[in-house]
C-alpha atoms as a PDB file:
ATOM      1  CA  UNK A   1      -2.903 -21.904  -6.781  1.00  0.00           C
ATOM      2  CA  UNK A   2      -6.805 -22.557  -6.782  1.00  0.00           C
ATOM      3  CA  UNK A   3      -7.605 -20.484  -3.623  1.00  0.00           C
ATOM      4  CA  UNK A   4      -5.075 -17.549  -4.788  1.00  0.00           C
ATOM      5  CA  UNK A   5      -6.701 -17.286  -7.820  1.00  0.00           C
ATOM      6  CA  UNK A   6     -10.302 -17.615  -6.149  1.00  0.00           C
ATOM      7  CA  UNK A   7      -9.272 -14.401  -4.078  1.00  0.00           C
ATOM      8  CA  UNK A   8      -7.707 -12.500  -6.737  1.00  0.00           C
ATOM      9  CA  UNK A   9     -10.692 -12.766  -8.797  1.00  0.00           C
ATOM     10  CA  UNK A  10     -13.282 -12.166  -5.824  1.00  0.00           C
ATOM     11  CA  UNK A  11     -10.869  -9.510  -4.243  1.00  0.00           C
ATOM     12  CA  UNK A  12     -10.473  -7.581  -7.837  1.00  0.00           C
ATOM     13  CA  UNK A  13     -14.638  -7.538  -8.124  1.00  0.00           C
ATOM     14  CA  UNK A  14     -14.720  -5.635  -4.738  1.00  0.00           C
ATOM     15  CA  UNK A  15     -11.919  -3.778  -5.013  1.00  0.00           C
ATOM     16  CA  UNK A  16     -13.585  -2.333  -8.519  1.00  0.00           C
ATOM     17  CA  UNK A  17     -17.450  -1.916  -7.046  1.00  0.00           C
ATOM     18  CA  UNK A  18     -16.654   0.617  -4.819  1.00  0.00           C
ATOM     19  CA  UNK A  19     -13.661   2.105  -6.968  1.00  0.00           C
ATOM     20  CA  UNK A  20     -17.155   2.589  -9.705  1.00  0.00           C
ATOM     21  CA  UNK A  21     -19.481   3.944  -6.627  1.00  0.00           C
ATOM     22  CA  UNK A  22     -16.645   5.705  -5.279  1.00  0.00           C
ATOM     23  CA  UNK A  23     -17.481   8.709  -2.914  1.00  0.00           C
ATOM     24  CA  UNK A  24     -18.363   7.873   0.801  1.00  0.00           C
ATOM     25  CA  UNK A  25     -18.617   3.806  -0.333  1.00  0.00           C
ATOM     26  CA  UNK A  26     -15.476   4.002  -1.135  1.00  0.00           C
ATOM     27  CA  UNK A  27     -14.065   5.716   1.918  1.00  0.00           C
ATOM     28  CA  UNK A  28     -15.792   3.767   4.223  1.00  0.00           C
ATOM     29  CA  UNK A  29     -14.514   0.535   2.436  1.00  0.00           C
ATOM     30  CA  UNK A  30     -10.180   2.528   2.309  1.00  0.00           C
ATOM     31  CA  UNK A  31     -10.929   2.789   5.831  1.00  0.00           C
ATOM     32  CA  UNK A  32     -11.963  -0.778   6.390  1.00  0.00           C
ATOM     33  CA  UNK A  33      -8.738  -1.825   4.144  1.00  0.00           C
ATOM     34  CA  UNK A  34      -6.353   0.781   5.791  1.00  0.00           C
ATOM     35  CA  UNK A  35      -7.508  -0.035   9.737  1.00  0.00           C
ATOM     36  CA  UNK A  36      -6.577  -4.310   8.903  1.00  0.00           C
ATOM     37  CA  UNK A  37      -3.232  -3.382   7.432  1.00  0.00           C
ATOM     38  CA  UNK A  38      -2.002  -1.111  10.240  1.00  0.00           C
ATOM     39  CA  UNK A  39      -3.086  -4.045  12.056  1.00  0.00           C
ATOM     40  CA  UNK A  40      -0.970  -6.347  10.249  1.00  0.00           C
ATOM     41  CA  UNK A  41       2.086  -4.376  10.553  1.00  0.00           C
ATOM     42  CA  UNK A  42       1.235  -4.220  14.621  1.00  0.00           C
ATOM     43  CA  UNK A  43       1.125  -7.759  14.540  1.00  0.00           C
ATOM     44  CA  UNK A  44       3.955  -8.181  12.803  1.00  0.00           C
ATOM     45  CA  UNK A  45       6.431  -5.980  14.822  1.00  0.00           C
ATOM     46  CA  UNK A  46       5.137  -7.947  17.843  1.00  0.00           C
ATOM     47  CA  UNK A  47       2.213  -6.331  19.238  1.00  0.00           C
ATOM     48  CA  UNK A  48      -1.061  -7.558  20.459  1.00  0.00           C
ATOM     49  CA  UNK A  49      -3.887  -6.576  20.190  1.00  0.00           C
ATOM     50  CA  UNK A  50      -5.101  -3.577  23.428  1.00  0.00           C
ATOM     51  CA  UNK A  51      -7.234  -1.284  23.850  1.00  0.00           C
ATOM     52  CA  UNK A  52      -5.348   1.151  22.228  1.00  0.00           C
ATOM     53  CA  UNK A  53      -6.055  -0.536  18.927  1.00  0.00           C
ATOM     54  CA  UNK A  54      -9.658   0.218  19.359  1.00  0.00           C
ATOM     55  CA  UNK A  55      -8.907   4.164  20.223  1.00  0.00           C
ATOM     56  CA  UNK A  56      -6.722   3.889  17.053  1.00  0.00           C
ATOM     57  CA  UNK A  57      -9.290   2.890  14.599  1.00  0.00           C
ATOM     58  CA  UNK A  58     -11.734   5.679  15.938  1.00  0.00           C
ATOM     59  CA  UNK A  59      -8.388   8.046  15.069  1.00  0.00           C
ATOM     60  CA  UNK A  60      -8.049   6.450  11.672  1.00  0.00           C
ATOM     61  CA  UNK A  61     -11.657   7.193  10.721  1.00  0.00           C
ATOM     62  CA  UNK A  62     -11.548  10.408  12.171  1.00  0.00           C
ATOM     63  CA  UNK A  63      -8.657  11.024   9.454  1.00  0.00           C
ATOM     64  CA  UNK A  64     -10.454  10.194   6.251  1.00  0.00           C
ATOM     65  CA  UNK A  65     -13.353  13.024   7.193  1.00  0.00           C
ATOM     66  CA  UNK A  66     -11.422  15.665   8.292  1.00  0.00           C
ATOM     67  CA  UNK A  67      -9.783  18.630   5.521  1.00  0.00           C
ATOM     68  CA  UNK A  68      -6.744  17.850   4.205  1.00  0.00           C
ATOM     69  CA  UNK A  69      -4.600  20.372   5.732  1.00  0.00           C
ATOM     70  CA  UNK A  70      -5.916  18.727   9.634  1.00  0.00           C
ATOM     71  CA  UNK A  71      -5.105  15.629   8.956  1.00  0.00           C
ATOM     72  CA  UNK A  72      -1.319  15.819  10.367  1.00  0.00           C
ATOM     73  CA  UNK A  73      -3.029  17.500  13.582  1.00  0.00           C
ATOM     74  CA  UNK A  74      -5.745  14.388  13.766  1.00  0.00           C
ATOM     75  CA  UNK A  75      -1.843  12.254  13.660  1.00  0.00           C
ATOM     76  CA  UNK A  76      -0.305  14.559  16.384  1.00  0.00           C
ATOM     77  CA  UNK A  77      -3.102  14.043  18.560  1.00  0.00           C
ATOM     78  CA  UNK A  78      -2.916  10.433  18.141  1.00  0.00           C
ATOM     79  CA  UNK A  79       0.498  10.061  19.003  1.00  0.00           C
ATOM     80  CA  UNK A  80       0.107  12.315  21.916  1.00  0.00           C
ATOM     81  CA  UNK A  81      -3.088   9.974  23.706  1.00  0.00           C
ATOM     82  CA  UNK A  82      -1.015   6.942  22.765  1.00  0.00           C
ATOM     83  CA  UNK A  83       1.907   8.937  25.251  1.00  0.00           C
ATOM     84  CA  UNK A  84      -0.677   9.662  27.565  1.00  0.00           C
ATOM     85  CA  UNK A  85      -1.864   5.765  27.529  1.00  0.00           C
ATOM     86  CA  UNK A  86       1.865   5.023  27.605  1.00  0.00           C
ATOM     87  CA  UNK A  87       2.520   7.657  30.853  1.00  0.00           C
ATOM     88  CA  UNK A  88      -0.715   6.438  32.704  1.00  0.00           C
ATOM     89  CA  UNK A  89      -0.995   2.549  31.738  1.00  0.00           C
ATOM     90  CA  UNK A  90       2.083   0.657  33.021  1.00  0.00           C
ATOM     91  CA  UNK A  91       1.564  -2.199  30.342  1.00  0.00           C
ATOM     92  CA  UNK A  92       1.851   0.612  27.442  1.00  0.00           C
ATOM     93  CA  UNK A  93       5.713   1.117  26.785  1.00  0.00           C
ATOM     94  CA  UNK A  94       7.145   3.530  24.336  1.00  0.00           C
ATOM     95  CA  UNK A  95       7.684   1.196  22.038  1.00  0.00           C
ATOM     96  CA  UNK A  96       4.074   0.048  21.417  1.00  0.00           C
ATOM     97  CA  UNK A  97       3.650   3.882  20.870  1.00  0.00           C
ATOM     98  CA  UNK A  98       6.406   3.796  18.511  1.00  0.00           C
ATOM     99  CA  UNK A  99       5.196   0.931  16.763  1.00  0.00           C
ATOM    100  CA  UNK A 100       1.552   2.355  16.533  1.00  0.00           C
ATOM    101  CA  UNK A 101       2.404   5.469  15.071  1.00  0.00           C
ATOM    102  CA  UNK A 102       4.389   3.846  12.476  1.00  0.00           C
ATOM    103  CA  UNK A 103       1.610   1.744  11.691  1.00  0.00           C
ATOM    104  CA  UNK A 104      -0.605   4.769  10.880  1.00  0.00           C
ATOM    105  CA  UNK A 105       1.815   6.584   8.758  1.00  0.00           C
ATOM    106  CA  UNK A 106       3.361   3.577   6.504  1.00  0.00           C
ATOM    107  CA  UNK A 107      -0.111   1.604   6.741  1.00  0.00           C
ATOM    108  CA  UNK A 108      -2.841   4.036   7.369  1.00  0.00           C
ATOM    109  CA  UNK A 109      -1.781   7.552   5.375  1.00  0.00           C
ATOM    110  CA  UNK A 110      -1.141   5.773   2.065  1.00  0.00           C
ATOM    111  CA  UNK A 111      -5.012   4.832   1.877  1.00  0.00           C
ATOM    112  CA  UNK A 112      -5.919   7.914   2.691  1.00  0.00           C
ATOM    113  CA  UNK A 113      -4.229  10.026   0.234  1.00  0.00           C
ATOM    114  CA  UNK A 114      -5.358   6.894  -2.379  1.00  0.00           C
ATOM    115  CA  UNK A 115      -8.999   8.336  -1.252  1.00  0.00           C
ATOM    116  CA  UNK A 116      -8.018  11.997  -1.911  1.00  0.00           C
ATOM    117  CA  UNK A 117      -6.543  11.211  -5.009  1.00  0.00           C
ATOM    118  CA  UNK A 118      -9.559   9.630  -6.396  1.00  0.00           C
ATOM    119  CA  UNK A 119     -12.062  12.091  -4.900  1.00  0.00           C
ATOM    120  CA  UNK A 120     -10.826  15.541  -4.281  1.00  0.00           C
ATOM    121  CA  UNK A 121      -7.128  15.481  -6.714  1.00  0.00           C
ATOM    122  CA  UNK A 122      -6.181  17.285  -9.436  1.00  0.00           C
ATOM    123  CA  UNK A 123      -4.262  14.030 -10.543  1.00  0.00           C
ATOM    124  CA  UNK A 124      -7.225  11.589  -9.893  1.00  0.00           C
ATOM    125  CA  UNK A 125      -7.347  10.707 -13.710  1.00  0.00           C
ATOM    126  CA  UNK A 126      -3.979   8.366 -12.839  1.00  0.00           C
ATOM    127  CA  UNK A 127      -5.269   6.924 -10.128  1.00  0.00           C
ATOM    128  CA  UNK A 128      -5.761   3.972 -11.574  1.00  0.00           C
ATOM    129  CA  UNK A 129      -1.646   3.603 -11.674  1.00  0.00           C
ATOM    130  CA  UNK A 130      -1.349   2.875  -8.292  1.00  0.00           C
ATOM    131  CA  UNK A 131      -2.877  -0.762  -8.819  1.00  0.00           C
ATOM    132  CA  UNK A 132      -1.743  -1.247 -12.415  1.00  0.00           C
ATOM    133  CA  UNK A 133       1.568  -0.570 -11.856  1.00  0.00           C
ATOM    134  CA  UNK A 134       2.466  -2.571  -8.997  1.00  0.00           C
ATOM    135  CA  UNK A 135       0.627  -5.536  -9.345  1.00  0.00           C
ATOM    136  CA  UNK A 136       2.142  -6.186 -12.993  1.00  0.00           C
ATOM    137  CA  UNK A 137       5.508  -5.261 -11.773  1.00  0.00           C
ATOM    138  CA  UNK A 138       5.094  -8.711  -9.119  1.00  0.00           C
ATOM    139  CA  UNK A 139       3.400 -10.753 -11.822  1.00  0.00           C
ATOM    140  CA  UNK A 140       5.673 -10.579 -14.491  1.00  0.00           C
ATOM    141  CA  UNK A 141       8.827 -10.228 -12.152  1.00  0.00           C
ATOM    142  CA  UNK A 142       7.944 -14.120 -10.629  1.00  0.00           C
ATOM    143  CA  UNK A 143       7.002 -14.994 -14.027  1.00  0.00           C
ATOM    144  CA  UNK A 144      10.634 -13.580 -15.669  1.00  0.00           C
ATOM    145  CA  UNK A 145      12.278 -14.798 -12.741  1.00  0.00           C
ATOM    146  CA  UNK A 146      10.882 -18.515 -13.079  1.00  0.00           C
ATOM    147  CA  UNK A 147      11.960 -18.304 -17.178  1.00  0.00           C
ATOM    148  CA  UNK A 148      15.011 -16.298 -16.848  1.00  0.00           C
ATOM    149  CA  UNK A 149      16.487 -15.453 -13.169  1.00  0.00           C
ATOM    150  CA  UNK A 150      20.326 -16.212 -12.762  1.00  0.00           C
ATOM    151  CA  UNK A 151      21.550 -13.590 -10.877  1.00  0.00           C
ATOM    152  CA  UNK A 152      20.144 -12.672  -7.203  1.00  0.00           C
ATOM    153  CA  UNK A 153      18.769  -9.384  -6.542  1.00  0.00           C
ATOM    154  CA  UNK A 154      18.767  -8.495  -2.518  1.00  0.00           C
ATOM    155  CA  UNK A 155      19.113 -12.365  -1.647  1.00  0.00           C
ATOM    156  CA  UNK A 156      19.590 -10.934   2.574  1.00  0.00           C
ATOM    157  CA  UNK A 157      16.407  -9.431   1.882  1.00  0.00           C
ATOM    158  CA  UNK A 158      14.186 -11.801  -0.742  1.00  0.00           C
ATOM    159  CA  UNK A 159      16.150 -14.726  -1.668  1.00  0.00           C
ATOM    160  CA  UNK A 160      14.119 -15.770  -4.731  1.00  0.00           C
ATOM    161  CA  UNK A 161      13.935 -12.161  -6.261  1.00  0.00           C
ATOM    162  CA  UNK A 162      16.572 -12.035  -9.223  1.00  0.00           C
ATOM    163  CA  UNK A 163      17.675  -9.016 -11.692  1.00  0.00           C
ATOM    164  CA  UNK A 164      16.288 -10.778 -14.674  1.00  0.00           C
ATOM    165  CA  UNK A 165      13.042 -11.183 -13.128  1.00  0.00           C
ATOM    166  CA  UNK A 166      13.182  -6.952 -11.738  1.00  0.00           C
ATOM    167  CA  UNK A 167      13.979  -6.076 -15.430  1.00  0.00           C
ATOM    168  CA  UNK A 168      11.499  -7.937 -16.444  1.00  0.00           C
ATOM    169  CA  UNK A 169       8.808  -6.460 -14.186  1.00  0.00           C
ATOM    170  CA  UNK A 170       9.991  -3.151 -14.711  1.00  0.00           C
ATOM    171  CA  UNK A 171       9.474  -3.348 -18.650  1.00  0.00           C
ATOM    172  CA  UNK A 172       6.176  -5.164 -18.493  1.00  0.00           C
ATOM    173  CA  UNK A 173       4.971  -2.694 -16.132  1.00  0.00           C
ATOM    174  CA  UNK A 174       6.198   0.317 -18.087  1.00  0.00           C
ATOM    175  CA  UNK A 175       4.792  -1.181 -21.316  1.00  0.00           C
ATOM    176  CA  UNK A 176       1.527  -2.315 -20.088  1.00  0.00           C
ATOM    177  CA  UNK A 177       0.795   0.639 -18.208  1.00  0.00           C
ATOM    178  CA  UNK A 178       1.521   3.387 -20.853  1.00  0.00           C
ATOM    179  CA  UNK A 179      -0.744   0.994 -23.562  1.00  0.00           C
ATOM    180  CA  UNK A 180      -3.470   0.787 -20.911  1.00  0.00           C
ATOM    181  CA  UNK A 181      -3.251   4.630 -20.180  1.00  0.00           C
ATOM    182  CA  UNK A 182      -3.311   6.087 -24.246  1.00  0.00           C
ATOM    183  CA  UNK A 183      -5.677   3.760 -25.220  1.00  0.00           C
ATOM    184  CA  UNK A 184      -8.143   3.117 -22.434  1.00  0.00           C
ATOM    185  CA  UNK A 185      -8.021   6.667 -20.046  1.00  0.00           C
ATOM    186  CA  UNK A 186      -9.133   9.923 -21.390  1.00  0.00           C
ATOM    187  CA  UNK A 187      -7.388  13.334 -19.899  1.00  0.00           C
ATOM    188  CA  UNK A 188      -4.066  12.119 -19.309  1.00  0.00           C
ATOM    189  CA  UNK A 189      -0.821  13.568 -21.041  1.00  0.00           C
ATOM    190  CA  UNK A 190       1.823  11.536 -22.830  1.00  0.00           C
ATOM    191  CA  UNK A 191       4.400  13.299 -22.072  1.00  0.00           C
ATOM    192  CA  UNK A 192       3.404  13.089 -17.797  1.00  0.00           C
ATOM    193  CA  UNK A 193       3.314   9.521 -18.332  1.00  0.00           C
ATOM    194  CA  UNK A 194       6.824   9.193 -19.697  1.00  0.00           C
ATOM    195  CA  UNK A 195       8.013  10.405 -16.765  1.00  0.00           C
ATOM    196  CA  UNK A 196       5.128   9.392 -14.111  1.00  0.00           C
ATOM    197  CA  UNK A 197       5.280   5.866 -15.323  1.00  0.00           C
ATOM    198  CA  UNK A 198       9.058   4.482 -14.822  1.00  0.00           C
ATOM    199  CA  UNK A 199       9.305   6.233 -11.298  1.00  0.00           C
ATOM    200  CA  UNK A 200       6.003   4.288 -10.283  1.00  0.00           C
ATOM    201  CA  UNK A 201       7.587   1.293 -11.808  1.00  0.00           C
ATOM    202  CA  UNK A 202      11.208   1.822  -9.727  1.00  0.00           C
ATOM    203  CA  UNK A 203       9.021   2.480  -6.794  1.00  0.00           C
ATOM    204  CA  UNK A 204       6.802  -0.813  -7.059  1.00  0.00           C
ATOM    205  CA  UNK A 205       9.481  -3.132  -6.574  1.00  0.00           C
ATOM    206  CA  UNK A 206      11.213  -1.028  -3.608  1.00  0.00           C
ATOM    207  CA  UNK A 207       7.925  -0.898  -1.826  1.00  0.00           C
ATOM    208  CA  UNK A 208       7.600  -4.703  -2.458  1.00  0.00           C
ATOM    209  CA  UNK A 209      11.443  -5.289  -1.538  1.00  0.00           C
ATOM    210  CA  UNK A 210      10.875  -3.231   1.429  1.00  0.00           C
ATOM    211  CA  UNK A 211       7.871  -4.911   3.032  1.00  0.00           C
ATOM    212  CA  UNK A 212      10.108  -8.394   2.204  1.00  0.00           C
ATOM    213  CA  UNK A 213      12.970  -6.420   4.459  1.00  0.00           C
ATOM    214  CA  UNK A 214       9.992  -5.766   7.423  1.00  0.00           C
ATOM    215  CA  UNK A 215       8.942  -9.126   7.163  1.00  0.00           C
ATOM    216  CA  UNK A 216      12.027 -10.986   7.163  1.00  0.00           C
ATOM    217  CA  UNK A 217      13.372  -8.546  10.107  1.00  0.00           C
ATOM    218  CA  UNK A 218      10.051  -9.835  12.199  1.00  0.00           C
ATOM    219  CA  UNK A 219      10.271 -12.860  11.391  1.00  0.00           C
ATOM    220  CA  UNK A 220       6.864 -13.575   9.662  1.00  0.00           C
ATOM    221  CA  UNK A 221       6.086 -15.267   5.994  1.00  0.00           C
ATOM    222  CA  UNK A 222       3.047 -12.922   5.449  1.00  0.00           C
ATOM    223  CA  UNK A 223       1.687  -9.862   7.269  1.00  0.00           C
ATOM    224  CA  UNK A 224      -1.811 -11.604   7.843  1.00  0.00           C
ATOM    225  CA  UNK A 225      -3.864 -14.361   6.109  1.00  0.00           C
ATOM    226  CA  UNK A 226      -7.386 -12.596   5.232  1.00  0.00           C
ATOM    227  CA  UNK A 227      -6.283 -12.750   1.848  1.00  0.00           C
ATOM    228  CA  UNK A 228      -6.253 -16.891   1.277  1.00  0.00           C
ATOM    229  CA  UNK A 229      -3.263 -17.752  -1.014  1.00  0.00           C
ATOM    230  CA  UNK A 230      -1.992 -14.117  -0.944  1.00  0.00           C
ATOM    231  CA  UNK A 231      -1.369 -13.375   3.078  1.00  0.00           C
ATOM    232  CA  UNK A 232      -2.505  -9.949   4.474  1.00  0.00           C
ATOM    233  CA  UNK A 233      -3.599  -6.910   2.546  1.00  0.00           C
ATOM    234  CA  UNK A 234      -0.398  -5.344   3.362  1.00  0.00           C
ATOM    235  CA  UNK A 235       0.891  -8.402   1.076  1.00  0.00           C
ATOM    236  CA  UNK A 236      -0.853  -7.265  -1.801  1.00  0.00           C
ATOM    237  CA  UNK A 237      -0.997  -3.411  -0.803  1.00  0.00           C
ATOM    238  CA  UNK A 238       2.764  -3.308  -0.170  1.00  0.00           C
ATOM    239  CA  UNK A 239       3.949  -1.946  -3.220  1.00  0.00           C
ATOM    240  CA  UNK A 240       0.411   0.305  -3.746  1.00  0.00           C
ATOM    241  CA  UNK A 241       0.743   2.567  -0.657  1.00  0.00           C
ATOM    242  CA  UNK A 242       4.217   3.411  -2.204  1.00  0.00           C
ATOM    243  CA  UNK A 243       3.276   4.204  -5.617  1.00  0.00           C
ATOM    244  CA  UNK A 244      -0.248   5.986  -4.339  1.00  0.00           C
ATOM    245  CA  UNK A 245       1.926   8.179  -1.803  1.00  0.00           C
ATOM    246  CA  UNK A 246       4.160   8.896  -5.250  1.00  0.00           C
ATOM    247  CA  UNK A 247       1.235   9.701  -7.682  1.00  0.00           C
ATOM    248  CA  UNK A 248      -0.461  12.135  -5.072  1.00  0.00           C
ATOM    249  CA  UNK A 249       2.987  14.071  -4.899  1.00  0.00           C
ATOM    250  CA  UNK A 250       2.916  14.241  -8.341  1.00  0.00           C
ATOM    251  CA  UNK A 251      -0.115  16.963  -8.569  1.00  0.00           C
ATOM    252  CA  UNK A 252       2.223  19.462  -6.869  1.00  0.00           C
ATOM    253  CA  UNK A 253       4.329  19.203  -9.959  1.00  0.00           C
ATOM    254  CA  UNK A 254       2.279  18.789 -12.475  1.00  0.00           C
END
């Protein structure tokens, strides 16, 4: 409990730095975060670590610098020199392709519309959702669950999730969030966050149930174990990437 607070506390400092530098800092530093969790999910879905993984992360870099409207071309061409790897390399199969260009879009896309959102989008001032909102969601789910929990939620997928402790998270979320945003954020509207703010809060716990479903399906407790007492960042980040990918859809419709 020691060491998971320890890294909360150290990883919430960094994670806020370069959030407060922002700009180039703080792509350089998505990039770092977004390269180790398509890692993770590589490792996870069985597979180890090749060369490709090293043409990958020059790819995923690549991504955060170009315009917006290249980046599914930068993905395209990704997919197709994995192929060529796959065609040419006898060791490459098409399911290590498969598997790395899943990585990219459910680890490695997320992090980089997070950095568009807070640099270049005309939704940036709710960025700060995409952490608020899913990381009370899991606190005061386990803590509602411990108190209250009866009734299982997805027990095939996370045995120890329950409804009570869901409803609880969802509430706590919503509440917390929409105090934090009217009293503590300037620019945003009240009557976005009504509607901004419980789909976030839905979406938290699916991302969070979901990443429980990949894990269980590998076989694996956690998706890595840089983050002492919490796993991999794809542990914390589960539920983020969801609610990020969410929040920068939201400037098309608001």
């Amino acid at each position: 409990m020691i060491t998971r607070a320890v890294t909360s506390i150290i990883a919430l400092i960094l994670l806020f730095t370069f959030l407060v530098i922002g700009g180039n800092a703080l792509v350089v530093f998505l990039i770092f975060v977004a390269t180790i969790a398509s890692f993770e999910i590589r490792y996870a879905l069985g597979l180890k670590f090749r060369f490709g993984d090293i043409l990958s992360s020059v790819f995923i870099t690549f991504m955060f610098f170009v315009p917006a409207d290249t980046v599914l071309s930068v993905l395209v061409l990704y997919a197709f020199t994995e192929l060529l790897l796959s065609m040419f390399i006898g060791k490459y199969s098409i399911k290590m392709v498969k598997i790395s260009v899943f990585s990219l879009l459910y680890a490695v896309i997320p992090f980089l519309l997070l950095s568009r959102l807070i640099n270049f989008s005309t939704f940036k001032n709710y960025y700060y959702l995409a952490f608020i909102i899913p990381w009370t969601t899991d606190t005061f789910a386990y803590f509602t669950g411990v108190a209250f929990g009866k009734r299982k939620l997805i027990p095939r997928v996370s045995p120890k999730k329950t409804i009570e402790g869901a409803i609880g998270g969802f509430l706590s979320s919503f509440v917390i969030a929409l105090l934090f945003s009217i009293f503590l954020v300037s620019g945003v509207s009240i009557p976005k966050l009504f509607v901004v703010i419980p789909i976030a809060c839905i979406l938290a716990q699916l991302g969070d149930l979901v990443a429980s479903y990949v894990k269980r399906e590998c076989g694996v407790k956690d998706f890595g174990s840089i983050l002492p007492g919490h796993g991999g960042i794809m542990d914390r980040f589960d539920s983020v990437i969801i609610v990020t990918s969410f929040l920068y859809l939201c400037q098309i419709f608001f």
